[in-house]
Protein backbone atom coordinates (compact mmCIF):
# COMPACT_ATOMS: atom_id res chain seq x y z
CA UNK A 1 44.79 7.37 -23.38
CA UNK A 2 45.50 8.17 -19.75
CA UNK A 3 43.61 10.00 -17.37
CA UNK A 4 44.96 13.33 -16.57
CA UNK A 5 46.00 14.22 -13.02
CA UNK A 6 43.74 15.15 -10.46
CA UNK A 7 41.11 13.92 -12.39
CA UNK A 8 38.40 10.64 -11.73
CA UNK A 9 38.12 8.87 -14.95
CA UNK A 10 33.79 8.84 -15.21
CA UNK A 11 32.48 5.40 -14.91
CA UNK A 12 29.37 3.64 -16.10
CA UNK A 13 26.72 3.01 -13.93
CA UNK A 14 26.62 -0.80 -13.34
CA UNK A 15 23.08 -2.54 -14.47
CA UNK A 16 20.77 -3.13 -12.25
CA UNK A 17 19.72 -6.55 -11.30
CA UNK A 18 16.41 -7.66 -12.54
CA UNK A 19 13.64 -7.37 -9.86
CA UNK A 20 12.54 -11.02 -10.80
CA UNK A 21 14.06 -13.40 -12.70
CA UNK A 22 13.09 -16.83 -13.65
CA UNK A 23 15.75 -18.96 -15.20
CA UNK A 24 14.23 -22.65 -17.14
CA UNK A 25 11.10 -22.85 -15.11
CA UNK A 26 8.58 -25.71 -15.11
CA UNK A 27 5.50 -25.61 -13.63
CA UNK A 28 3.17 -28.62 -13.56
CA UNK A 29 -0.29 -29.76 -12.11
CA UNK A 30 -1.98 -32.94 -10.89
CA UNK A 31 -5.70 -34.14 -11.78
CA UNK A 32 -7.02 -37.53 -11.56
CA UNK A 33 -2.92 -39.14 -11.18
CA UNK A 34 -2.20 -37.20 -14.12
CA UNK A 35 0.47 -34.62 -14.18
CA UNK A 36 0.25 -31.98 -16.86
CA UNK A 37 2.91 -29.31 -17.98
CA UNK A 38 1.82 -25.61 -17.58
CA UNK A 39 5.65 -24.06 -18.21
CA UNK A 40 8.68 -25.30 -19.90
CA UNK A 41 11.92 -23.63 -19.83
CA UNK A 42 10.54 -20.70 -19.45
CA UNK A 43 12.55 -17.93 -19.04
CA UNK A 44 11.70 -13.64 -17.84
CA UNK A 45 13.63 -11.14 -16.68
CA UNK A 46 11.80 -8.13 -15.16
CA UNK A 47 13.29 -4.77 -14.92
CA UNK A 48 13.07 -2.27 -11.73
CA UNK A 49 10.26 0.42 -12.96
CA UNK A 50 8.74 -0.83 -15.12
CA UNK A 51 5.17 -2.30 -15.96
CA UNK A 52 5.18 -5.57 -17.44
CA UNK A 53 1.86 -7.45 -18.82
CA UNK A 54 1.64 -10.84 -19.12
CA UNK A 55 -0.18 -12.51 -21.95
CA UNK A 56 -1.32 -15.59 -23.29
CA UNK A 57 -4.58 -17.92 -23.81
CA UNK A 58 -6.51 -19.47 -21.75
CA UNK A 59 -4.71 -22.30 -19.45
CA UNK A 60 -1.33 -20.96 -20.22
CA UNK A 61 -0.46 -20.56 -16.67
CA UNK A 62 -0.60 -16.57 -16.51
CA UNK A 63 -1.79 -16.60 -12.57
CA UNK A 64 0.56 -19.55 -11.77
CA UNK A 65 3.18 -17.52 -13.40
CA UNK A 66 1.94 -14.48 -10.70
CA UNK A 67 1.76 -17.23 -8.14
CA UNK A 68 5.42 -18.42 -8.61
CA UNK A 69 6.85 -14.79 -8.37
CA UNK A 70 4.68 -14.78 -4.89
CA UNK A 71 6.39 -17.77 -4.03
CA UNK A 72 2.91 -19.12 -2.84
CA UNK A 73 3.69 -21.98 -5.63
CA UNK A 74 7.14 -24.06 -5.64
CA UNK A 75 8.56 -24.84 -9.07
CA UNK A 76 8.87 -28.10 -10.69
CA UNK A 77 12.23 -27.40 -12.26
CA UNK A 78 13.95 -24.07 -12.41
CA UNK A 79 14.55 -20.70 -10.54
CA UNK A 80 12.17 -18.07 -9.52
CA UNK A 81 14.80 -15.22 -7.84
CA UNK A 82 12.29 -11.84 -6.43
CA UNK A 83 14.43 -8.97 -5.01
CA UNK A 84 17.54 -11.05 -5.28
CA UNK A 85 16.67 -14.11 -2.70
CA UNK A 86 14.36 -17.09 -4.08
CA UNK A 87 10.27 -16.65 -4.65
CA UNK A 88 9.86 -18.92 -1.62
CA UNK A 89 11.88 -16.60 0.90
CA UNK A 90 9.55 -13.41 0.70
CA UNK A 91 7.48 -15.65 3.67
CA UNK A 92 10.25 -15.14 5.93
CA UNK A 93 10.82 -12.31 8.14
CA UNK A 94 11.97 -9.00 6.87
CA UNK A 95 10.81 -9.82 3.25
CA UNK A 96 7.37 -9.43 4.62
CA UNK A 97 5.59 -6.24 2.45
CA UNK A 98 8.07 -6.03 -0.72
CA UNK A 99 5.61 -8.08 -2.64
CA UNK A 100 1.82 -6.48 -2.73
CA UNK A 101 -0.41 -8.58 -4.88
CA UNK A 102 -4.33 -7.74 -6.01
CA UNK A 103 -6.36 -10.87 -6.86
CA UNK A 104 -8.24 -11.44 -9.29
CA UNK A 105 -12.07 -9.90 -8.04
CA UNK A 106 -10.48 -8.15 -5.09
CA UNK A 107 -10.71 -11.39 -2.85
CA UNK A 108 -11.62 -9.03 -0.02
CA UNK A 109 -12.78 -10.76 3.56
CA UNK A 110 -16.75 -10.44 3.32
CA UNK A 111 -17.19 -10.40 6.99
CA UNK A 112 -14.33 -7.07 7.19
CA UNK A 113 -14.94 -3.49 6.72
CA UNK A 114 -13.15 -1.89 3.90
CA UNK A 115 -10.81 -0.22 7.02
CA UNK A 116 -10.40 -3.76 8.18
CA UNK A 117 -9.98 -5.42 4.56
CA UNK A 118 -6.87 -2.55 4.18
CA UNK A 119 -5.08 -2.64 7.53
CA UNK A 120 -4.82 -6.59 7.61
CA UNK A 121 -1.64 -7.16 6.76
CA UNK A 122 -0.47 -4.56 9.21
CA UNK A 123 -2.16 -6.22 11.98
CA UNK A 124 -0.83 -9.85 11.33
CA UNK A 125 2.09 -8.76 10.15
CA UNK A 126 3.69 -5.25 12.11
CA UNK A 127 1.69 -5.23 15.52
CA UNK A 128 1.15 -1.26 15.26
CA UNK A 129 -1.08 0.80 17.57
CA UNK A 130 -4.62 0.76 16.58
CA UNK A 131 -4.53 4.78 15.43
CA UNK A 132 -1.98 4.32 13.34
CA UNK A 133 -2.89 1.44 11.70
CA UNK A 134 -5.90 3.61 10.95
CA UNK A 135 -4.05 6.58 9.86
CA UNK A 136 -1.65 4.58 7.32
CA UNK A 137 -5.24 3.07 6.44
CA UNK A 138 -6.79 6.25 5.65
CA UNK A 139 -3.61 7.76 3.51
CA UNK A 140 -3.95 4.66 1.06
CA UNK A 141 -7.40 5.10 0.84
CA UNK A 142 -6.94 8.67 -0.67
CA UNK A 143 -4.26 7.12 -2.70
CA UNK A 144 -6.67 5.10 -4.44
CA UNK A 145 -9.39 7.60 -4.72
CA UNK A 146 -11.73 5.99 -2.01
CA UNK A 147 -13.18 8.72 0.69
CA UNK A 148 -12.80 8.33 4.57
CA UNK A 149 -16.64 7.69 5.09
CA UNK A 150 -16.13 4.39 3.23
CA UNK A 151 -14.06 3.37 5.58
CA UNK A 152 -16.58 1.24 7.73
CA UNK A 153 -18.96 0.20 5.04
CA UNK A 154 -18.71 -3.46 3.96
CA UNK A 155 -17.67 -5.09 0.54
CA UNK A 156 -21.55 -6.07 -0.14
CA UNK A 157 -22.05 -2.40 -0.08
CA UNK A 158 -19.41 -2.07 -3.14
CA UNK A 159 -19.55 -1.13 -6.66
CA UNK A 160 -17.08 -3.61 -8.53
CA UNK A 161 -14.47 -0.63 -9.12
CA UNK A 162 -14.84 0.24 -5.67
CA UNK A 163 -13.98 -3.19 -4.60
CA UNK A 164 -10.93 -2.99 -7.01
CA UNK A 165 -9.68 0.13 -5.11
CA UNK A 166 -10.47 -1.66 -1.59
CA UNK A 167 -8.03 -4.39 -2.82
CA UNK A 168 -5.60 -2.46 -4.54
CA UNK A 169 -5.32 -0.01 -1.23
CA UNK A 170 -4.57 -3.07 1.07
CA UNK A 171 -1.98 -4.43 -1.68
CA UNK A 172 -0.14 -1.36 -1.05
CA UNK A 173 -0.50 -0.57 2.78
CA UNK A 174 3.12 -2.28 3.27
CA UNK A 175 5.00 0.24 1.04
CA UNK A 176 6.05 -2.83 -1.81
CA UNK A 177 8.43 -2.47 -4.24
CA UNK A 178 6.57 -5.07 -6.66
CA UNK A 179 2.90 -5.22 -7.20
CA UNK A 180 1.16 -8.03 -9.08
CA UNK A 181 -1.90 -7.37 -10.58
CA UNK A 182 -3.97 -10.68 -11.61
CA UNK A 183 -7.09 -9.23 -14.15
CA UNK A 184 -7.82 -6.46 -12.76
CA UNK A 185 -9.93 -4.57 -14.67
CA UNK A 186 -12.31 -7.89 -15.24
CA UNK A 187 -16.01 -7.19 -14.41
CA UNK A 188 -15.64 -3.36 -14.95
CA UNK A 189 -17.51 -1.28 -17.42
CA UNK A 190 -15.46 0.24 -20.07
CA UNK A 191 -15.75 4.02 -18.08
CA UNK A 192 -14.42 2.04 -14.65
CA UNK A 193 -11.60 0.25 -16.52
CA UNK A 194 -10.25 3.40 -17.84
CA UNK A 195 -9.85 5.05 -14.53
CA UNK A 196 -8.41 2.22 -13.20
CA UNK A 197 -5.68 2.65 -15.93
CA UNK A 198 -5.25 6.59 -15.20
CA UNK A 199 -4.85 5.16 -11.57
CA UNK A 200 -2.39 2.57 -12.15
CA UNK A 201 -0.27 4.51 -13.91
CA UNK A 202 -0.60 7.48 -11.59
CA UNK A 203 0.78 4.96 -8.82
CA UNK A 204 3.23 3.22 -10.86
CA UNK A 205 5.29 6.85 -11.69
CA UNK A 206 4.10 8.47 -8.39
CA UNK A 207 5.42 5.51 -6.22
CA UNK A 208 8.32 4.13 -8.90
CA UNK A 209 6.60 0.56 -8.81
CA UNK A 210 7.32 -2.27 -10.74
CA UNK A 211 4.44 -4.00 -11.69
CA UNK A 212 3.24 -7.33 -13.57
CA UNK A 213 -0.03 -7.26 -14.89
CA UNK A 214 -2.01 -10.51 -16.33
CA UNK A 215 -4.43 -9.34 -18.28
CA UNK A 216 -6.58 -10.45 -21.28
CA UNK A 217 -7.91 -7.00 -21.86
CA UNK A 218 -6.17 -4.81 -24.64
CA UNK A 219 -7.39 -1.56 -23.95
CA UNK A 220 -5.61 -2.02 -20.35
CA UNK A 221 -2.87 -3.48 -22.11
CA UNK A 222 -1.90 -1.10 -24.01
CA UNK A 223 -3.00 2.01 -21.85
CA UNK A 224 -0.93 0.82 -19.01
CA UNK A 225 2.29 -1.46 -20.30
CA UNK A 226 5.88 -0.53 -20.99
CA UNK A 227 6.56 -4.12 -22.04
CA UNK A 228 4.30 -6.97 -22.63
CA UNK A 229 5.58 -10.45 -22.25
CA UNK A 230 3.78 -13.19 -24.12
CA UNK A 231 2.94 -16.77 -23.15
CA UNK A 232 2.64 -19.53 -25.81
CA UNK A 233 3.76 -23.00 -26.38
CA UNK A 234 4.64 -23.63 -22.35
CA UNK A 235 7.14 -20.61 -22.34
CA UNK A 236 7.60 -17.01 -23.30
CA UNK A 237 7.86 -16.82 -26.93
CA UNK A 238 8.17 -13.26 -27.75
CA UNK A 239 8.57 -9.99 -25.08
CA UNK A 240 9.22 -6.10 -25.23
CA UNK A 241 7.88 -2.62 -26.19
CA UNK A 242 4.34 -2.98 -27.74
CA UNK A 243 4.77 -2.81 -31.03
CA UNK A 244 7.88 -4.96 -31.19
CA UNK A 245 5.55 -7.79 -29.76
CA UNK A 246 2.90 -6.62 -32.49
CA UNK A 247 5.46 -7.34 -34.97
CA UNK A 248 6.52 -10.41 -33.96
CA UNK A 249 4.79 -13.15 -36.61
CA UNK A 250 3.53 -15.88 -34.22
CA UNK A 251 -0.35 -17.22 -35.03
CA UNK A 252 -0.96 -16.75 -30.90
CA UNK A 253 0.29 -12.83 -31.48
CA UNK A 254 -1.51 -12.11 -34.86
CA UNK A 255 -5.26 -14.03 -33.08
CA UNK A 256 -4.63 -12.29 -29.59
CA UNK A 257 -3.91 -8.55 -30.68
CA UNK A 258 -4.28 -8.33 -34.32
CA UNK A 259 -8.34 -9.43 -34.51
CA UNK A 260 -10.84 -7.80 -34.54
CA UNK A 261 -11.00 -7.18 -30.88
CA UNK A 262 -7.41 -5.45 -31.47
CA UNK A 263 -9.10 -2.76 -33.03
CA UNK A 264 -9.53 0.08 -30.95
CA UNK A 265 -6.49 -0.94 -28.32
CA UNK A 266 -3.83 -0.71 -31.98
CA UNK A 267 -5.65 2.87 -32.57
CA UNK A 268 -4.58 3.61 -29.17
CA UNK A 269 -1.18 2.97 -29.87
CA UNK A 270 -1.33 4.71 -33.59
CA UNK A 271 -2.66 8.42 -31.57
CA UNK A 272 -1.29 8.14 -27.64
CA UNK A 273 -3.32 10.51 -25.77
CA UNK A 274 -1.38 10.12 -22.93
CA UNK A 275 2.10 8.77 -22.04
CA UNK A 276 2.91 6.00 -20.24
């Protein structure tokens, strides 16, 4: 049928590129002349927006997964592609912020002040004046739900979901558009995970960040996730919405989230009290 004159025939919005994909990865590690496999042909695609948790047991290479999107890990075989150029480029200049990443326990510099701890990667990185380093500083720190008097105190002088925040603040001081998140709610008290959640997924809508989470925890899991990916036999065997992974008849699935430590996280899903 043709288009009638004067008009513009509507066109579909092309599909966006994934924010990282990975295309027949292997990842490998040495111990004692031995190499072992960690990935193989492994393949993810991660969407723009949305907040991805990575599962799997113990050893299955969930933080060297993290680590390869970082690019702070080279592949054995394969493709890790972040933003459209390869893992390994976000160290060069101009890539330099897209990628914030909280560690597993915070990893915060014990000899810093939390001020310090947060405006790091400004000062090795940008070269800003002092007050504005501070400034930027102090308007993260809010983000996060820290106060301005903690600004000078030191990470001894931390509760563990303070130190969370501290790290989480300076993960986000360079504006990124991905943020990895290795455990972290681990060490918190079932009260301080669940605000971590509410603030996760305040940030993740508030600042339209994509985010990968690896996490063990299901509460977080399913409190937080839009799609969880999960790691078995050296690649991903199963990933999407929750309950399409829940369905998915694998003995790694039915152990992991259908035990009896899947309990309270499934009634979560049965009565959402909030939405993601």
């Amino acid at each position: 049928m043709s288009t009638p004159a004067g008009l513009v025939q509507a066109q579909a919005p092309a599909a966006q590129p994934p924010i990282v994909e990975i295309r027949q990865l292997w990842s490998a590690f040495r111990s004692g002349g031995v190499q072992t496999i960690i990935h193989q042909d492994l393949d993810l695609n991660i969407a723009q927006g949305e907040l991805l948790s990575i599962v799997g047991g113990s050893g299955g290479g969930k933080t060297v997964l993290l680590r390869q999107i970082l690019g702070l890990e080279t592949p054995l075989r394969g493709s890790v592609t972040v933003l459209g150029r390869p893992a390994h480029a976000l160290a060069r200049p101009g890539s330099a912020g897209r990628v914030g990443m909280l560690f597993q326990h915070g990893a915060l510099y014990s000899a810093f002040t939390v001020l310090e701890n947060i405006a790091f990667p400004l000062r090795e990185l940008r070269g800003l004046p002092a007050d504005l380093v501070r400034d930027a500083v102090l308007v993260k720190m809010q983000m996060v739900g820290l106060e301005p008097q903690h600004a000078n105190k030191m990470p001894a002088d931390l509760s563990g979901g303070m130190i969370k925040r501290v790290a989480l603040a300076r993960a986000l001081i360079m504006d990124p558009t991905l943020l990895l998140l290795d455990e972290p709610t681990a060490g918190l008290d079932p009260d301080r995970s669940d605000e971590f959640c509410k603030l996760l997924r305040s940030l993740h809508r508030e600042l339209d960040l994509t985010v990968v989470m690896v996490t063990h925890d299901l509460d977080t899991i399913f409190e937080t996730s839009t799609r969880i990916a999960v790691v078995a036999e050296k690649h991903v065997i199963v990933e999407g919405p929750p309950q399409q992974v829940l369905a998915f008849d694998h003995p790694f699935v039915r152990e992991f989230f259908l035990g009896g430590r899947g309990n309270r996280a499934m009634e979560l899903l049965r009565n959402p009290t909030h939405a993601v």
